[in-house]
C-alpha atoms as a PDB file:
ATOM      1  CA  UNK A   1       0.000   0.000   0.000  1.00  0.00           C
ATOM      2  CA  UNK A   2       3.192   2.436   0.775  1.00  0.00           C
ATOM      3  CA  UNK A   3       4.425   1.619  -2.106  1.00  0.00           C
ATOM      4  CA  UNK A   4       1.521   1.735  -4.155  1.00  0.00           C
ATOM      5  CA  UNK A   5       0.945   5.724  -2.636  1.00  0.00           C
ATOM      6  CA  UNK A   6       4.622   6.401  -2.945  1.00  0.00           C
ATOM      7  CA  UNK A   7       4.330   5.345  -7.227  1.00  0.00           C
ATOM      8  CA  UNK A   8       1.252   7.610  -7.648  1.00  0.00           C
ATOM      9  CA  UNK A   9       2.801  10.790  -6.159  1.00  0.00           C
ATOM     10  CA  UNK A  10       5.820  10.592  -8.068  1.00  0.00           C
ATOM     11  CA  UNK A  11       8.824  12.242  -7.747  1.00  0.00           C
ATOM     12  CA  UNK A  12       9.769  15.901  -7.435  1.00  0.00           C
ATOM     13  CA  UNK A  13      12.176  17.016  -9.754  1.00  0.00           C
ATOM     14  CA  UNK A  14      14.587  20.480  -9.180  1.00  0.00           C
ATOM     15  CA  UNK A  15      17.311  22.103 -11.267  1.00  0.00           C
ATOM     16  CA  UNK A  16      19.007  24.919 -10.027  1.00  0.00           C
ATOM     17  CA  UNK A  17      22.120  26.957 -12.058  1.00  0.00           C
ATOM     18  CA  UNK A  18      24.411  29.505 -10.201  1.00  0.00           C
ATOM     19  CA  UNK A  19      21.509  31.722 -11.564  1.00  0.00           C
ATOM     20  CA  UNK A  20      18.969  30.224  -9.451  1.00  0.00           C
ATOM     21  CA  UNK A  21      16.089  27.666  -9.879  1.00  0.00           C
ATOM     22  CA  UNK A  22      15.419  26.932 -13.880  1.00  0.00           C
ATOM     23  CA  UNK A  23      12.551  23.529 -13.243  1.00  0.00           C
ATOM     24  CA  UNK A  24      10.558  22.499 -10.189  1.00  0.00           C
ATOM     25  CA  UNK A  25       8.214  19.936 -10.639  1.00  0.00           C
ATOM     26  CA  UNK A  26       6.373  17.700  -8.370  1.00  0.00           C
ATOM     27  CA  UNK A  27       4.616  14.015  -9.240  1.00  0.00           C
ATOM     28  CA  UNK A  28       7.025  13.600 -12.560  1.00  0.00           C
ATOM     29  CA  UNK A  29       6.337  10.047 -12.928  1.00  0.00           C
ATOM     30  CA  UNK A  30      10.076   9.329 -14.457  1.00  0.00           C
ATOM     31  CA  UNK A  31      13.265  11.097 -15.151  1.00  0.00           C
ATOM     32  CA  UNK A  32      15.968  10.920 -17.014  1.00  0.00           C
ATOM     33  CA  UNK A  33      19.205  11.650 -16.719  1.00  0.00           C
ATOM     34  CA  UNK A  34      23.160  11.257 -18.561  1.00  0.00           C
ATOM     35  CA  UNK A  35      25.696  10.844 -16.521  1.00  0.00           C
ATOM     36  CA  UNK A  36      29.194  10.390 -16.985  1.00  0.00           C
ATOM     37  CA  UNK A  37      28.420   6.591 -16.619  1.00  0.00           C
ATOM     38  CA  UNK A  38      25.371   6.560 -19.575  1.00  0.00           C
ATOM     39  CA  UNK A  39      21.950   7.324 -19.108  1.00  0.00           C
ATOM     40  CA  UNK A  40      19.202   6.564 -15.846  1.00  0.00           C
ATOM     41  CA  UNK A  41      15.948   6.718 -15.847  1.00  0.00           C
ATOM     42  CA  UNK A  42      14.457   7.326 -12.141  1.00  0.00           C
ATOM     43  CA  UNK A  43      11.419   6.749 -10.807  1.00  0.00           C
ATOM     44  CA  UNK A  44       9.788   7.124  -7.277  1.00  0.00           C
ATOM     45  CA  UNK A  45      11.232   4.728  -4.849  1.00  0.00           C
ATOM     46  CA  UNK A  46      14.403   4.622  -6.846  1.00  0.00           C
ATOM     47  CA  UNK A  47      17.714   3.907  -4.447  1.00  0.00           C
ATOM     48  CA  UNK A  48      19.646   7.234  -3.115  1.00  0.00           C
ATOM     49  CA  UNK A  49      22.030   7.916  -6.034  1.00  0.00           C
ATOM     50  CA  UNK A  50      24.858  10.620  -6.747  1.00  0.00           C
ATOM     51  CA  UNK A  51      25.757  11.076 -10.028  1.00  0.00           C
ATOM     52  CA  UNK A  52      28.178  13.578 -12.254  1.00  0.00           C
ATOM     53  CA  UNK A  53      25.861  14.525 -15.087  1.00  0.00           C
ATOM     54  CA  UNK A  54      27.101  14.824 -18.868  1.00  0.00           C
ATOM     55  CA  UNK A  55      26.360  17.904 -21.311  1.00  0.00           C
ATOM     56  CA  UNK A  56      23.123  15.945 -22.870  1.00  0.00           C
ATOM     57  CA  UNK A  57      19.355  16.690 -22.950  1.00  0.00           C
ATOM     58  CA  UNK A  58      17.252  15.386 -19.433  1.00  0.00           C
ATOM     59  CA  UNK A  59      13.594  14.590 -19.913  1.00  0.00           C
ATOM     60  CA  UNK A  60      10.888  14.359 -17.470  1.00  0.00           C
ATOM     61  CA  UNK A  61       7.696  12.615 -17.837  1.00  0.00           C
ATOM     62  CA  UNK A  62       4.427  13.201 -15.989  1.00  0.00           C
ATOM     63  CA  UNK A  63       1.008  12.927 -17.165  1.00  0.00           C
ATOM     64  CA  UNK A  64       1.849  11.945 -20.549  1.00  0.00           C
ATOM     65  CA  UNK A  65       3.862  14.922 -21.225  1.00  0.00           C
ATOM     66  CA  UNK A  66       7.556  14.940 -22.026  1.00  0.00           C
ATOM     67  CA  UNK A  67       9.852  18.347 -20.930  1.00  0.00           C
ATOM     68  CA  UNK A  68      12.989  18.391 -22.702  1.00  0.00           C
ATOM     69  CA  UNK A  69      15.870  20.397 -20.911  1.00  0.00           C
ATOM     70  CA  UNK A  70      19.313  20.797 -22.098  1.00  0.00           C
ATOM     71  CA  UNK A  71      21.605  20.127 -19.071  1.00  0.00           C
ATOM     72  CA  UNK A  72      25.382  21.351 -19.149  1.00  0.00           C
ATOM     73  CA  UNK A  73      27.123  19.545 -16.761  1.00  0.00           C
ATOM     74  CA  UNK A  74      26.513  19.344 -12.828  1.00  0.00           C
ATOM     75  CA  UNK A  75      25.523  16.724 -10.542  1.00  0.00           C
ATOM     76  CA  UNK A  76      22.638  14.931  -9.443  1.00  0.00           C
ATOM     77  CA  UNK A  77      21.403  13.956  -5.968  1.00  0.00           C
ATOM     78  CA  UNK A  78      18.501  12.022  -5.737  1.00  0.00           C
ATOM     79  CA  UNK A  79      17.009  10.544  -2.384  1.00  0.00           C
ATOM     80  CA  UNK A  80      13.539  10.438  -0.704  1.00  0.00           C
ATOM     81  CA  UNK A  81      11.620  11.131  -4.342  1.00  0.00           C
ATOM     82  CA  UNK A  82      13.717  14.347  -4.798  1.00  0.00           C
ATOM     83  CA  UNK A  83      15.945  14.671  -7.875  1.00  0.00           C
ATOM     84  CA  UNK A  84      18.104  17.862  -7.236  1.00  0.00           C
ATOM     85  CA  UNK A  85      20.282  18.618 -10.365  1.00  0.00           C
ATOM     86  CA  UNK A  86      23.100  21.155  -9.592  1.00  0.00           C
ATOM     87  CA  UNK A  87      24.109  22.491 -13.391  1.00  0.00           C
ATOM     88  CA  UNK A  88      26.612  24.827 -14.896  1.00  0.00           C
ATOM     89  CA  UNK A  89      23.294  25.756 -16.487  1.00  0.00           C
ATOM     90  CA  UNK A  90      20.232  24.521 -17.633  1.00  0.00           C
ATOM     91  CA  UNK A  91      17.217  25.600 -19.766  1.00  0.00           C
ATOM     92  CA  UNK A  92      14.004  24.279 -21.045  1.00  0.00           C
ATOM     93  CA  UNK A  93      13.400  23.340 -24.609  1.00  0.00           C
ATOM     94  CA  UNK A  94      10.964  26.111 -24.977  1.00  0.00           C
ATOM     95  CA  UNK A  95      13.331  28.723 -23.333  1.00  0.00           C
ATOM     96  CA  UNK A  96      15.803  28.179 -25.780  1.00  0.00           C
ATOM     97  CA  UNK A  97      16.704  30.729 -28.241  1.00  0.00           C
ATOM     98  CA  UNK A  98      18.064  28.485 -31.391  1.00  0.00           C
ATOM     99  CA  UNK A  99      19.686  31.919 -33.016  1.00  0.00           C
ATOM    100  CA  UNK A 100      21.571  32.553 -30.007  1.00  0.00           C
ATOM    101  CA  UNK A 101      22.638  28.739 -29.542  1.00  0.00           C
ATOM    102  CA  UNK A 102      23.905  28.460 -33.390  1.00  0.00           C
ATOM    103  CA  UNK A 103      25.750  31.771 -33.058  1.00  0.00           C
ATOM    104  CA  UNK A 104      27.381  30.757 -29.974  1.00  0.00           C
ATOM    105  CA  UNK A 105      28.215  27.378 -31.708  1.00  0.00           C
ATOM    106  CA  UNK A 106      30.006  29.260 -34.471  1.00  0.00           C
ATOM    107  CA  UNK A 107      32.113  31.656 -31.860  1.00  0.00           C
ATOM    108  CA  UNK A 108      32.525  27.915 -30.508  1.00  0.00           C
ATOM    109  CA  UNK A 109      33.661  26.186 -33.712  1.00  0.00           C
ATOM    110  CA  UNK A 110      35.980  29.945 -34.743  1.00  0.00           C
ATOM    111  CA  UNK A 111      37.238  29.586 -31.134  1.00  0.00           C
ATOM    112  CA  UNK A 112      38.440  25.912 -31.568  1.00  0.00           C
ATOM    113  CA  UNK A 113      39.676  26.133 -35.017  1.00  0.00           C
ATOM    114  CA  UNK A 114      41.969  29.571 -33.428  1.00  0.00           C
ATOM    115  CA  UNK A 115      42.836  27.097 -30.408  1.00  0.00           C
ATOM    116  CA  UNK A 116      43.860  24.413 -32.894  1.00  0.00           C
ATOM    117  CA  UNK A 117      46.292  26.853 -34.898  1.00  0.00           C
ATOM    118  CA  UNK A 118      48.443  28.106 -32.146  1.00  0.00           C
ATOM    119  CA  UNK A 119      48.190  24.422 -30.425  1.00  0.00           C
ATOM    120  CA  UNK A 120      46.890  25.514 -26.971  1.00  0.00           C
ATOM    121  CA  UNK A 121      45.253  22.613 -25.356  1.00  0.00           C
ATOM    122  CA  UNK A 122      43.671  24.572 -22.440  1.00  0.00           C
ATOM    123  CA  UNK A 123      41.460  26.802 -24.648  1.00  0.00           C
ATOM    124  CA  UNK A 124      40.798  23.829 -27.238  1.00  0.00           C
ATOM    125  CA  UNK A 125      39.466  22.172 -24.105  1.00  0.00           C
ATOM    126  CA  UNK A 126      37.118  25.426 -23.019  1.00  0.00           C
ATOM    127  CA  UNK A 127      36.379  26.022 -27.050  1.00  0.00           C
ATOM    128  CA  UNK A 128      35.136  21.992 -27.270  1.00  0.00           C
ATOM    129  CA  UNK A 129      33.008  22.367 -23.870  1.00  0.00           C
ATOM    130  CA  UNK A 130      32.057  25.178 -25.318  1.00  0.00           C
ATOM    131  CA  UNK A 131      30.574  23.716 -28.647  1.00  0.00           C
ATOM    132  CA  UNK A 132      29.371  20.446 -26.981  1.00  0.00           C
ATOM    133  CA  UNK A 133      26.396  23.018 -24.709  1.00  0.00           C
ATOM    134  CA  UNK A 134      25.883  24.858 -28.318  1.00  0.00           C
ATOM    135  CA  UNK A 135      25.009  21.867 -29.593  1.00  0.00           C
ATOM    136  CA  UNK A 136      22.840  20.032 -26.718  1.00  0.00           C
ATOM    137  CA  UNK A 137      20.996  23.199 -26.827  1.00  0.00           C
ATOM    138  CA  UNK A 138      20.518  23.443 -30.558  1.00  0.00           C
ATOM    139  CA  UNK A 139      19.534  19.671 -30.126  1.00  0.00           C
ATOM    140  CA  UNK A 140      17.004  19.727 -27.237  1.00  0.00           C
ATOM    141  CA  UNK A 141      15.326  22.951 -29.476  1.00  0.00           C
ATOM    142  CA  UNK A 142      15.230  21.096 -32.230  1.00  0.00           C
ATOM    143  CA  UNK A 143      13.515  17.759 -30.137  1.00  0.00           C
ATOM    144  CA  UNK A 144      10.664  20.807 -29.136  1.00  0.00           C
ATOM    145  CA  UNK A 145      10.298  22.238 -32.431  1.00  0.00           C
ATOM    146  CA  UNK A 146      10.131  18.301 -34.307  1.00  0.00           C
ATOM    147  CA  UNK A 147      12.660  18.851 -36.218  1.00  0.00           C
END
């Protein structure tokens, strides 16, 4: 019967960015998640996990409605039917501004191709981090938009 009550609340589900809280959403009947180690999919009464999370797109599910979000790096915590994401930064698929994204993937790409030139790892490193959240958020738009 616990279980049974715990399964049709669902879990709550919280991102926060140094910028403050982007998603908060309670009885999400599934998340998921990419971590460094591949991809999870939690659902109420899941085991307490800690997890470094991957630049990739998170979904969460509840009433037969998907939310895309494109996560850039960050942990996740999850205990007690709380997933708490801690993320360089984070934005829903219908937040995202797809000009912005592919012009900040070309200063990426320029960036990288300069970095590449002169051999300096560090900034080829920052330039390819850099182009890998262009692209999850171009991606997680495009998911939104169907294309």
């Amino acid at each position: 019967m616990a279980e049974q009550e715990q399964q049709q609340t669902g879990i709550t589900v919280r991102i926060v960015t140094p910028d403050g809280q982007v998603f908060d959403q309670s009885g999400s009947e599934i998340a998921v998640i990419n971590t460094k180690g591949g991809q999870m999919g939690i659902m109420a009464g899941h085991e307490p996990i800690l997890a470094a999370l991957a630049i990739d797109e998170m979904i969460v599910k509840k009433d037969n409605q998907q939310r895309s979000l494109a996560v850039n790096g960050g942990v996740a915590e999850f205990s007690h039917n709380l997933l708490t994401v801690i993320a360089d930064s984070a934005e829903v698929a219908d937040d995202i501004d797809v000009d912005r994204a592919k012009s900040a993937k070309e200063r990426a790409q320029a960036r990288l191709a300069e970095a590449q030139k002169v051999n300096d790892n560090r900034e080829i490193k920052m330039a390819q981090v850099a182009l890998m959240r262009a692209v999850n958020r171009i991606h997680v738009a495009s998911i939104r938009s169907g294309r």
